[in-house]
C-alpha atoms as a PDB file:
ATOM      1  CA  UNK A   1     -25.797-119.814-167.144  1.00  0.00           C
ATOM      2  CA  UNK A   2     -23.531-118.643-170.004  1.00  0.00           C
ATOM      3  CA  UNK A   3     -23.668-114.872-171.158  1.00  0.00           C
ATOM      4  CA  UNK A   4     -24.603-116.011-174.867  1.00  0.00           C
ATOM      5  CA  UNK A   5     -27.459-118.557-173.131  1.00  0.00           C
ATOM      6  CA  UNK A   6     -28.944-115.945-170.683  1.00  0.00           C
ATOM      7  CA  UNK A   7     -28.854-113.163-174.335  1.00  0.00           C
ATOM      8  CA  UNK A   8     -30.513-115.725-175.910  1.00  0.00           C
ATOM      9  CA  UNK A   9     -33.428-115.941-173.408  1.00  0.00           C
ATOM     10  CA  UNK A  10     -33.893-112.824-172.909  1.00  0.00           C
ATOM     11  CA  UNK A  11     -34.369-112.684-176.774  1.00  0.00           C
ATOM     12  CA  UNK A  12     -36.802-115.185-176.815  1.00  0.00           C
ATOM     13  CA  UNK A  13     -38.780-113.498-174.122  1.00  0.00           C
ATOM     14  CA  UNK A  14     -39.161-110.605-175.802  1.00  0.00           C
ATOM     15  CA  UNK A  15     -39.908-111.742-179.150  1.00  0.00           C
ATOM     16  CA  UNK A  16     -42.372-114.156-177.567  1.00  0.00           C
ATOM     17  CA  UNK A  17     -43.615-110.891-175.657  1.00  0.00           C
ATOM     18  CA  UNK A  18     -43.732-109.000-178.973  1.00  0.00           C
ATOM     19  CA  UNK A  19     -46.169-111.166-180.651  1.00  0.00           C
ATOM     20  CA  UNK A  20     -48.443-111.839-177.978  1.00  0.00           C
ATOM     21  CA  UNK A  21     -48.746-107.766-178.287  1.00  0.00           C
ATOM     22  CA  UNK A  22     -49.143-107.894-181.846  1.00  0.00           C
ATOM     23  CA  UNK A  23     -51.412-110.498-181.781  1.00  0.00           C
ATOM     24  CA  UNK A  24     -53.752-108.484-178.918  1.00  0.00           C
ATOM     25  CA  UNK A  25     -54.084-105.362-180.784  1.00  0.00           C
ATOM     26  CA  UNK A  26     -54.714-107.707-184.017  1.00  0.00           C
ATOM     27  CA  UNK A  27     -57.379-109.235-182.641  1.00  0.00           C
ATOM     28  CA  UNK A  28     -58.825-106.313-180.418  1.00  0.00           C
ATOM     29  CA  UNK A  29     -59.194-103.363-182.669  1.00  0.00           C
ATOM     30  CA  UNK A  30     -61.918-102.601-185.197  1.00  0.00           C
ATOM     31  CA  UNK A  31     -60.163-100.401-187.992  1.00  0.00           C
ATOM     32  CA  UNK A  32     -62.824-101.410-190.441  1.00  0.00           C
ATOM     33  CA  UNK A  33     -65.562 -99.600-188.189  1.00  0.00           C
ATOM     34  CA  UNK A  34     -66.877 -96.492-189.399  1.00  0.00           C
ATOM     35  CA  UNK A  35     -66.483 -93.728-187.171  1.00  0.00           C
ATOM     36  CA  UNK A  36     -69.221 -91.707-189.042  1.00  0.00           C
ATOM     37  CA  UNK A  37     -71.967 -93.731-189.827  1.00  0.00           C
ATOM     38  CA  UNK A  38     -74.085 -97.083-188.265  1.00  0.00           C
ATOM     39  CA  UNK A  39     -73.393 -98.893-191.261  1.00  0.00           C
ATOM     40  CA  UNK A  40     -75.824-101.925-190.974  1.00  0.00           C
ATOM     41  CA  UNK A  41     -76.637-104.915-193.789  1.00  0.00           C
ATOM     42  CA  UNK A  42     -79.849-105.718-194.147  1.00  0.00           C
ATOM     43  CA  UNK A  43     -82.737-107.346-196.366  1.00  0.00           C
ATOM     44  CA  UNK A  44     -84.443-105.240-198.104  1.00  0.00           C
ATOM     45  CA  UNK A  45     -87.696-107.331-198.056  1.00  0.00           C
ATOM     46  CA  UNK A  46     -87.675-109.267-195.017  1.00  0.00           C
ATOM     47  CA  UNK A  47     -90.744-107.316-193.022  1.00  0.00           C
ATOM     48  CA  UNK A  48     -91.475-107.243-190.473  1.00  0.00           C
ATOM     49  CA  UNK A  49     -88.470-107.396-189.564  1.00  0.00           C
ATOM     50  CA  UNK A  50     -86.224-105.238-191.836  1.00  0.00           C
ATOM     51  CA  UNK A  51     -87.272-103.662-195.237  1.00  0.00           C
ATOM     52  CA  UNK A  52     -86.053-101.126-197.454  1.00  0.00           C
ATOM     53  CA  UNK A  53     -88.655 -98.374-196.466  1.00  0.00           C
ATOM     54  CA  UNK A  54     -87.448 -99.055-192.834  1.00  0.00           C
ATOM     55  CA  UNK A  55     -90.809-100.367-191.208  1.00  0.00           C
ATOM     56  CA  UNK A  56     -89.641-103.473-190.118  1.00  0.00           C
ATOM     57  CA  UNK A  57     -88.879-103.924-185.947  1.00  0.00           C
ATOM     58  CA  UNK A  58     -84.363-104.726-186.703  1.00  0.00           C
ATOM     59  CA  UNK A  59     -84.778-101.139-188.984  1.00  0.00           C
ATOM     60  CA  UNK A  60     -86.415 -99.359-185.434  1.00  0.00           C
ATOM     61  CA  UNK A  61     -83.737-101.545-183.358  1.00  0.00           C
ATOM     62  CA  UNK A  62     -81.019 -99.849-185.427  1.00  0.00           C
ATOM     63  CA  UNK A  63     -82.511 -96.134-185.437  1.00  0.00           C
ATOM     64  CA  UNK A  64     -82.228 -96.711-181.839  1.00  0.00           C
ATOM     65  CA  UNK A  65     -78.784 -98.453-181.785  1.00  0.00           C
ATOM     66  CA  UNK A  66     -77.913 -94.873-184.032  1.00  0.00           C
ATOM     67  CA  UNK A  67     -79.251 -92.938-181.513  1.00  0.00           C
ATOM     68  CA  UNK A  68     -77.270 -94.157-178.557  1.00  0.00           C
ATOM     69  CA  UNK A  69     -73.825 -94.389-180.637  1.00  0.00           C
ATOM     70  CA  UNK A  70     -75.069 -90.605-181.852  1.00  0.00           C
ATOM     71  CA  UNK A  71     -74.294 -92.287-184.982  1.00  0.00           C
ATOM     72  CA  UNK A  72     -76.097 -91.607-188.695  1.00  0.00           C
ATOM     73  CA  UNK A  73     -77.842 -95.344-190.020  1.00  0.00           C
ATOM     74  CA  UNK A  74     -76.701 -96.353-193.357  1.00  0.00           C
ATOM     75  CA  UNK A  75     -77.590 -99.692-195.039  1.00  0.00           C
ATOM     76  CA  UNK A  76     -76.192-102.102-197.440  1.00  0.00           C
ATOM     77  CA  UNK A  77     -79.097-103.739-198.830  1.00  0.00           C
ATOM     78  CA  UNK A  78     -78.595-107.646-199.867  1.00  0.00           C
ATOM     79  CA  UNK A  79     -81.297-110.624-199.870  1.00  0.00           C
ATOM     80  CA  UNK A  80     -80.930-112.722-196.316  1.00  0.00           C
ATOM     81  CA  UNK A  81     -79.943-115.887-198.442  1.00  0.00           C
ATOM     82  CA  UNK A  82     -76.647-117.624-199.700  1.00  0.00           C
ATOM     83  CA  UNK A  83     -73.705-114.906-199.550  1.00  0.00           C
ATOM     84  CA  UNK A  84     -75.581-112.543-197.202  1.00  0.00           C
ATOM     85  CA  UNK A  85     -72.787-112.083-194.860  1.00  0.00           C
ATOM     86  CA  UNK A  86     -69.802-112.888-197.458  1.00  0.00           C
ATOM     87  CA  UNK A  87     -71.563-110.129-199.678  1.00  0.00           C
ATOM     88  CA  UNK A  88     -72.290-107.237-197.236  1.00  0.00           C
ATOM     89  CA  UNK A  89     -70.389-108.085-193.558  1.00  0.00           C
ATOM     90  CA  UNK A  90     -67.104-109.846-195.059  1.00  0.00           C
ATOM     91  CA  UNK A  91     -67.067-107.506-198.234  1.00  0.00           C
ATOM     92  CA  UNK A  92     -66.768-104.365-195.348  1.00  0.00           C
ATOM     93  CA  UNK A  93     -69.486-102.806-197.285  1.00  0.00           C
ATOM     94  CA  UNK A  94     -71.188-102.874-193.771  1.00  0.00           C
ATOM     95  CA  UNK A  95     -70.310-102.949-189.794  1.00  0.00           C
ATOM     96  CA  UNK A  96     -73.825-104.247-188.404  1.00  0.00           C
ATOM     97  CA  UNK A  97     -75.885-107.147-189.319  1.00  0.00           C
ATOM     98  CA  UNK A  98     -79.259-106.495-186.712  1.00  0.00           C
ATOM     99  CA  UNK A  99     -80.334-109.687-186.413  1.00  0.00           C
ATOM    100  CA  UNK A 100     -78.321-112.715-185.998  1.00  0.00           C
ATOM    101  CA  UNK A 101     -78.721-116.200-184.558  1.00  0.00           C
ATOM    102  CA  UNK A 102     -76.579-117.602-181.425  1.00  0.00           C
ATOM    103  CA  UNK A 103     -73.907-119.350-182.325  1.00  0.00           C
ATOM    104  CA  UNK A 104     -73.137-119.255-185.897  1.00  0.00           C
ATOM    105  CA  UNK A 105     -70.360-119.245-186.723  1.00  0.00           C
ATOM    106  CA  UNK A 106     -70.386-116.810-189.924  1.00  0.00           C
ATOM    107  CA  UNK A 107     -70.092-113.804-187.813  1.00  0.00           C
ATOM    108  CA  UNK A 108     -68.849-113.007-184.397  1.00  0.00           C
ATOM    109  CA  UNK A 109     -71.851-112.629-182.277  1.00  0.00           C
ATOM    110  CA  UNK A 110     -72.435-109.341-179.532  1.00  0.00           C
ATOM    111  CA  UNK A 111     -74.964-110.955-176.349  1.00  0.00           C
ATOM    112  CA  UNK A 112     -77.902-112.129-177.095  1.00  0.00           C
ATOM    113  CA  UNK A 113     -80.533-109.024-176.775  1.00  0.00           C
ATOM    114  CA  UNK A 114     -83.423-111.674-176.785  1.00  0.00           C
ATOM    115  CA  UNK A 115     -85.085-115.466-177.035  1.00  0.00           C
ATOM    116  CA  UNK A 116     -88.128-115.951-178.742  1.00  0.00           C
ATOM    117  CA  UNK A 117     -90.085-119.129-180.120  1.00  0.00           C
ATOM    118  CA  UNK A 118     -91.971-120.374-182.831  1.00  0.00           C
ATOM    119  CA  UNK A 119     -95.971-119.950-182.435  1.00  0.00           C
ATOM    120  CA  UNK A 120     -99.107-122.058-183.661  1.00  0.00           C
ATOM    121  CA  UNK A 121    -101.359-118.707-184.754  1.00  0.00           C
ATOM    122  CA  UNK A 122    -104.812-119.640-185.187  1.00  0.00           C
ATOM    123  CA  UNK A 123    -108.405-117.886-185.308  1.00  0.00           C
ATOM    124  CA  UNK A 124    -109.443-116.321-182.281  1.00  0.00           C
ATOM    125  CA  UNK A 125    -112.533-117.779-182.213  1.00  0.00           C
ATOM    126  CA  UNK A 126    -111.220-121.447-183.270  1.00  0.00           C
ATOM    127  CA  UNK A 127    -111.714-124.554-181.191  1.00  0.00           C
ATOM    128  CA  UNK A 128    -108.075-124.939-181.270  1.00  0.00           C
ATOM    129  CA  UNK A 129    -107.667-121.564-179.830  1.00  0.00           C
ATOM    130  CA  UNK A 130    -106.315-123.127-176.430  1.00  0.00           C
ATOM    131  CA  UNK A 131    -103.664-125.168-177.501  1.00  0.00           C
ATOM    132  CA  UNK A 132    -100.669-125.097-176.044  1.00  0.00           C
ATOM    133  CA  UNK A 133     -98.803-127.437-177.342  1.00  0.00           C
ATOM    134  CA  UNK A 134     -98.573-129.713-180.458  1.00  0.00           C
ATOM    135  CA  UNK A 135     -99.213-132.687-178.735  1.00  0.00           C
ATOM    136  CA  UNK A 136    -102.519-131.776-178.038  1.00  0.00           C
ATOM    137  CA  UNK A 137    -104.644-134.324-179.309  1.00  0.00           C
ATOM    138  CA  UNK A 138    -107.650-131.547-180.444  1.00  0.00           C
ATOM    139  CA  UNK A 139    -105.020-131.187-183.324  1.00  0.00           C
ATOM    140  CA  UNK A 140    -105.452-134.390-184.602  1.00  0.00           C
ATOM    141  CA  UNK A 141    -106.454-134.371-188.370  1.00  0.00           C
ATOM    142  CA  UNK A 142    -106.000-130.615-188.461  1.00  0.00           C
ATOM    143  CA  UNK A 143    -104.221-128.985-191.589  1.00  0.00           C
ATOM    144  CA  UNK A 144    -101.534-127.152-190.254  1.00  0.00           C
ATOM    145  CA  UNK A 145     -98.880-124.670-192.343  1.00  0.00           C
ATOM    146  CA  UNK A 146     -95.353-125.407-191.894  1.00  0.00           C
ATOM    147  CA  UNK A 147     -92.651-123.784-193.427  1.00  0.00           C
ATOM    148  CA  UNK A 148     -90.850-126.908-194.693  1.00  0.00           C
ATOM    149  CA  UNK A 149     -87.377-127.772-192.668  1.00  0.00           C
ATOM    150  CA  UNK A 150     -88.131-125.854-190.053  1.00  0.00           C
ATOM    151  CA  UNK A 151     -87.530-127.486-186.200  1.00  0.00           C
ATOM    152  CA  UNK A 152     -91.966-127.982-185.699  1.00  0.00           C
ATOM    153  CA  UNK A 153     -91.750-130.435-188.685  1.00  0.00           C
ATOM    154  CA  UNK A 154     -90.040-132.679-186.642  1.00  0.00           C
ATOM    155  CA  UNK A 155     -92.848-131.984-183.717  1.00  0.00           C
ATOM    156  CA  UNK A 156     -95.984-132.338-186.131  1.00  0.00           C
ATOM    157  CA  UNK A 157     -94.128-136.153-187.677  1.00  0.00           C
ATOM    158  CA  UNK A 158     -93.801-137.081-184.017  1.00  0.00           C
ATOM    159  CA  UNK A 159     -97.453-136.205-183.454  1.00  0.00           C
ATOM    160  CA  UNK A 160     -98.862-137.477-186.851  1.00  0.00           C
ATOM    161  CA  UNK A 161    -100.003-134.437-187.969  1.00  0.00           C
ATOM    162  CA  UNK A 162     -97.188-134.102-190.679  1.00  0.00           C
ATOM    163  CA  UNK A 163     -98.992-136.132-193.523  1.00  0.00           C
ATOM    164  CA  UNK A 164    -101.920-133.579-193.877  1.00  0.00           C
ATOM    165  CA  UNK A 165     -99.992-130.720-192.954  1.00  0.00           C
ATOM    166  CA  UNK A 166     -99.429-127.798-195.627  1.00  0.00           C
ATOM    167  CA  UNK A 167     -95.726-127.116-196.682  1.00  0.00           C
ATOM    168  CA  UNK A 168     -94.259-123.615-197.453  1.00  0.00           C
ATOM    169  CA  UNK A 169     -90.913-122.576-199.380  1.00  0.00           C
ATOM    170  CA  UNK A 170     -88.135-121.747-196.473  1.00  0.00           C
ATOM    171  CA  UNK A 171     -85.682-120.569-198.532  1.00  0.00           C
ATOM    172  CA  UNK A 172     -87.098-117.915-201.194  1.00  0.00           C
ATOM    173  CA  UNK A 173     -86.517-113.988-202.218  1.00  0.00           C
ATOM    174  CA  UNK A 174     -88.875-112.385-200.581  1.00  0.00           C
ATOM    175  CA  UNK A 175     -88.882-109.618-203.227  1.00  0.00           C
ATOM    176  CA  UNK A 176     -91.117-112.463-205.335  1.00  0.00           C
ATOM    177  CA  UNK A 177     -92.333-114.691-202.820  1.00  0.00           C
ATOM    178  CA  UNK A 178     -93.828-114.192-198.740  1.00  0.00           C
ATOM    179  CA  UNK A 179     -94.858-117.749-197.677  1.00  0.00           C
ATOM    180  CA  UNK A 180     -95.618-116.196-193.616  1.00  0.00           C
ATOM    181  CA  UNK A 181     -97.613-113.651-195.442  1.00  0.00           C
ATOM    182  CA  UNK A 182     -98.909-116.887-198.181  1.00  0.00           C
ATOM    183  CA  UNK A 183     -99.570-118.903-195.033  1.00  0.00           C
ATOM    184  CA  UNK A 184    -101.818-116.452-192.552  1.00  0.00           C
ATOM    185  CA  UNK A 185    -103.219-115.663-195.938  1.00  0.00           C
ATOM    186  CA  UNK A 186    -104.177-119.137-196.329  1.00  0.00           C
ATOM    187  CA  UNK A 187    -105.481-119.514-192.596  1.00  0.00           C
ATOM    188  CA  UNK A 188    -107.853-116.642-193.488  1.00  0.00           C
ATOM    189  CA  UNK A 189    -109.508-118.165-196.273  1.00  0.00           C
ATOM    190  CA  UNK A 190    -109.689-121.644-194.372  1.00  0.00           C
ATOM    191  CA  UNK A 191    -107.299-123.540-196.452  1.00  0.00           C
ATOM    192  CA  UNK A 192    -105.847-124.377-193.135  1.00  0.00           C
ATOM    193  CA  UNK A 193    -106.258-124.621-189.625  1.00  0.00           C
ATOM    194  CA  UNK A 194    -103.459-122.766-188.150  1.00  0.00           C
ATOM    195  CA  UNK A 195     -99.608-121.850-188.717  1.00  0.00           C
ATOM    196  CA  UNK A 196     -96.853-122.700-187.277  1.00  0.00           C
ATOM    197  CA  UNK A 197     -94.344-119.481-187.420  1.00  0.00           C
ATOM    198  CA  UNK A 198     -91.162-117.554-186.058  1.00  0.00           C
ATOM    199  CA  UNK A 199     -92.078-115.932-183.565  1.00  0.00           C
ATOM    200  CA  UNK A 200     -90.855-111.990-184.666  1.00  0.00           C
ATOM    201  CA  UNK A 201     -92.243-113.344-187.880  1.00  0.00           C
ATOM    202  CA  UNK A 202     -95.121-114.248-187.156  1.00  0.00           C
ATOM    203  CA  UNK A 203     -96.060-111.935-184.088  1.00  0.00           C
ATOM    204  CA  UNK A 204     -95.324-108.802-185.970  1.00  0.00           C
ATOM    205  CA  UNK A 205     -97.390-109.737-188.895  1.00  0.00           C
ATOM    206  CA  UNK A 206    -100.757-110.486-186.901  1.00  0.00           C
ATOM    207  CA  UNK A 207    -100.118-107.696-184.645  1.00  0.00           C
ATOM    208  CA  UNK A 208    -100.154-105.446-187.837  1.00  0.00           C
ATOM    209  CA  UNK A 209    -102.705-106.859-190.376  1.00  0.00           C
ATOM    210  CA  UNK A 210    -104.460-109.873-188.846  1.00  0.00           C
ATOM    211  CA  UNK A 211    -106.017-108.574-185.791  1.00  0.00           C
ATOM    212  CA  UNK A 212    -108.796-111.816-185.565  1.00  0.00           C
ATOM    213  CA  UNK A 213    -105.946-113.953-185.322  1.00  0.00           C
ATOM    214  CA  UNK A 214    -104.368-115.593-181.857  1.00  0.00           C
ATOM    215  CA  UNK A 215    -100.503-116.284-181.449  1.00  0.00           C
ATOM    216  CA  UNK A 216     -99.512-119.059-179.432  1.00  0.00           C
ATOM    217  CA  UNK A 217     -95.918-118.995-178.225  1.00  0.00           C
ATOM    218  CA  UNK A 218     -94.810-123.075-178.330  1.00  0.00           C
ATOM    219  CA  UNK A 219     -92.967-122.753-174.489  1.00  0.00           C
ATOM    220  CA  UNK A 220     -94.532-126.268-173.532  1.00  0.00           C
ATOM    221  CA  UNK A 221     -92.852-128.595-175.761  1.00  0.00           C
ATOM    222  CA  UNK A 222     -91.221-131.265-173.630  1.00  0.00           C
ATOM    223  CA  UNK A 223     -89.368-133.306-176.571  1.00  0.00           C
ATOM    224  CA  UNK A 224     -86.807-131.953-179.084  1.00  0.00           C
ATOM    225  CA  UNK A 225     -85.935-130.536-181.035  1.00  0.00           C
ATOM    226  CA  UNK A 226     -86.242-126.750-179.596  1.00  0.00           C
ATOM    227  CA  UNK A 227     -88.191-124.495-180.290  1.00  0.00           C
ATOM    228  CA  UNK A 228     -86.663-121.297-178.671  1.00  0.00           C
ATOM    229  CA  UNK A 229     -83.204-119.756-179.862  1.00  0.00           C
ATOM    230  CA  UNK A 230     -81.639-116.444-178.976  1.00  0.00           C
ATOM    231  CA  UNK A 231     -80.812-113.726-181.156  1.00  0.00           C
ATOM    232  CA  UNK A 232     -77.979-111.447-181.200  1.00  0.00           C
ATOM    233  CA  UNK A 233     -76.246-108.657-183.594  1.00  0.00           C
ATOM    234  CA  UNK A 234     -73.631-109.852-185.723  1.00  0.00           C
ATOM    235  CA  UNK A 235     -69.957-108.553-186.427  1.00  0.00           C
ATOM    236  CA  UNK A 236     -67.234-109.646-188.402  1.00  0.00           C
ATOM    237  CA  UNK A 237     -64.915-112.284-187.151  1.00  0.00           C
ATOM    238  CA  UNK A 238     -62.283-110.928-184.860  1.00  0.00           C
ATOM    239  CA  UNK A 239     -63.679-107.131-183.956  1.00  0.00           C
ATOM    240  CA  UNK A 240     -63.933-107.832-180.557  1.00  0.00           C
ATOM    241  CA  UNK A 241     -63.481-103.937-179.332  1.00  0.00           C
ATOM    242  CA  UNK A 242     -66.994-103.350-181.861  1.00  0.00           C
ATOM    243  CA  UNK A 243     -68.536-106.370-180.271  1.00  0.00           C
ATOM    244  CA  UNK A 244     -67.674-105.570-176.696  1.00  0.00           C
ATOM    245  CA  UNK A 245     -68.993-101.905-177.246  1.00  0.00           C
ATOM    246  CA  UNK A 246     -72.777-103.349-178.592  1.00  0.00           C
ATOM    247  CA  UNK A 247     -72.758-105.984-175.058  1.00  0.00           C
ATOM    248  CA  UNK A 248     -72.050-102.864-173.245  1.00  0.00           C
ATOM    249  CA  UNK A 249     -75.382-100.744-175.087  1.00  0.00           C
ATOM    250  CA  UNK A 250     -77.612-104.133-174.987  1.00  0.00           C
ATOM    251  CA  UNK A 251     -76.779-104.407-171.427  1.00  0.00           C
ATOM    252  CA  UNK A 252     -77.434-100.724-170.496  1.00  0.00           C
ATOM    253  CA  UNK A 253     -80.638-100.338-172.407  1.00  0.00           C
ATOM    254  CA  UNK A 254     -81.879-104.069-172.520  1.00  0.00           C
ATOM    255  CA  UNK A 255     -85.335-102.827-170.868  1.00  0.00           C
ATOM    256  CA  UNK A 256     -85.538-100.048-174.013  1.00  0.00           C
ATOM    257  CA  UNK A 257     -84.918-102.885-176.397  1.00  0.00           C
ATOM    258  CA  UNK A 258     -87.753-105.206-174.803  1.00  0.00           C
ATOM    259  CA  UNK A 259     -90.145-102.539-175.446  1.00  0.00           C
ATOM    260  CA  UNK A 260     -89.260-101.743-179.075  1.00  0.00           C
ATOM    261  CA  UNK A 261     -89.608-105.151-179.386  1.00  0.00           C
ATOM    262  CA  UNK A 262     -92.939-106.072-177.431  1.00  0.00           C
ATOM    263  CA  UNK A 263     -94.255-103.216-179.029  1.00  0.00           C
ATOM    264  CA  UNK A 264     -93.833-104.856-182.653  1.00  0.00           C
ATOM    265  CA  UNK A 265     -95.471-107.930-181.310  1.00  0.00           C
ATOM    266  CA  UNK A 266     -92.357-109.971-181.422  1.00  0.00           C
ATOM    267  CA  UNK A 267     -93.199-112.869-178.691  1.00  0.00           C
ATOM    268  CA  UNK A 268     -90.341-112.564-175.683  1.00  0.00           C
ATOM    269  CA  UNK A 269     -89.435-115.239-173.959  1.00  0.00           C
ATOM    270  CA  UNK A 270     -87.478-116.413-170.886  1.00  0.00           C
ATOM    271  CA  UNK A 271     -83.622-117.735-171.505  1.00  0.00           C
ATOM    272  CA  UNK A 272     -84.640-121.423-171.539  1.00  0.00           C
ATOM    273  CA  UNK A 273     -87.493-121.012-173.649  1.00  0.00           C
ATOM    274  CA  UNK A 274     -89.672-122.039-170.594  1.00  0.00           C
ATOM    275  CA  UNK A 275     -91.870-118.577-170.106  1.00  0.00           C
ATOM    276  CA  UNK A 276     -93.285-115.907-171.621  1.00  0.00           C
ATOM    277  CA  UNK A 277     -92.206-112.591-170.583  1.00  0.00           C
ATOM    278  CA  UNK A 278     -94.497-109.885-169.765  1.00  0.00           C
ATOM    279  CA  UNK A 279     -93.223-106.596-170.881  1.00  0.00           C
ATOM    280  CA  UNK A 280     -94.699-103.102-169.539  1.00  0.00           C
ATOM    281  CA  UNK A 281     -94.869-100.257-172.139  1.00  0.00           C
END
């Protein structure tokens, strides 16, 4: 090979070498982080799971998160609606969104800490109180609420239960406007039959104001679409060094963060959306 040929590689080499490097350390450090505070974004009127006097289960989640990092929580309050993440994660006016699903592709996404399901929640003492799926044909001609677009629509149409069925706003402020809170309301007074919920929405809420009420975890469903999905904590695209530390705490305190979450009432359930768990206290 000729001297100038054999330079010339060894150029290439190194350049190529150079911005592998570059590109590494680009993509593997978190300089945006704060080092003195758990800076997390959050709704400030989304109980029970986050809200702005910190009662909600993702607020207790990050006090605990806090704790571990031995870390300060600080929050940059924005409606969970259109812009969340592009006003509060994106903007770097925050490190930590709590709550996020699997998969989306607005945020880069830690482990999954847990898989819950949506729930039929009905009076205890209801002759629908031993349903387990909504198939069942005792639900025929029943009223059931439904926040509207949500996956159970498609369940309740494929079951004919859709045409009596009660519709509630899925996309709203919640500073104005609760439709979980508009819904159990309504099951209450009788104005339906039972409602069809998030799980650590609705869980959360019966466990802490509707104590005559039942929650149903859906885990039987045999047709799609799913009714299970798994939720992690969302970063911003590319902090992988941030997003490998949070796999490493959910992984060393996963049993700590089934507890907190049991304890709220938030319905746990298996990986494949198949069983629910039983967790000790």
């Amino acid at each position: 090979m000729p001297a100038w040929a054999d330079k010339y590689q060894r150029l290439v080499v190194t350049l190529l070498l150079g911005f592998c490097l570059a590109g590494s350390v680009g993509a593997q450090t978190s300089d945006l982080v704060s080092s003195s505070a758990l800076r997390v974004c959050a709704d400030p009127a989304n109980y029970p799971m986050s809200s702005r006097d910190e009662d909600g289960f993702e607020n207790k989640l990050a006090e605990f998160v806090g704790a571990k990092l031995e870390l300060p929580v600080q929050y940059t309050w924005y409606p969970m609606a259109t812009g969340f993440v592009r006003n509060t994660l994106n903007a770097k006016q925050c490190d930590l969104i709590i709550g996020y699903a699997q998969g989306h592709e607005l945020v880069l996404n830690t482990n999954h800490y847990f898989t819950s399901v949506y729930t039929l929640i009905v009076p205890k003492d209801a002759e629908i109180a031993d349903v387990k799926t909504l198939a069942d044909p005792v639900l025929k001609g029943r009223k059931l609420g439904i926040i509207a677009g949500t996956p159970p629509s498609a369940h309740l149409a494929r079951n004919g239960l859709i045409a009596k069925a009660k519709a509630y706003n899925l996309v709203v402020d919640r500073r104005h406007e609760s439709p979980a809170v508009d819904m159990l309301d309504d099951l209450g007074a009788g104005e339906i039959d039972g409602a069809i919920l998030w799980g650590p929405l609705g869980g959360p809420l019966v466990k802490s104001s509707y104590p005559d009420f039942k929650v149903i975890p859906l885990v039987s469903e045999q047709t799609p679409p799913r009714l299970f999905f798994r939720i992690t904590m969302g970063v911003r695209l590319g902090e992988k060094v941030w997003q490998r530390n949070l796999n490493s705490l959910i992984r060393r305190n996963q049993d700590e963060i089934n507890s907190l979450l049991a304890d709220a009432g938030v319905p746990l359930v298996t990986d494949l959306g198949t069983e629910v768990m039983e967790i000790s206290n």
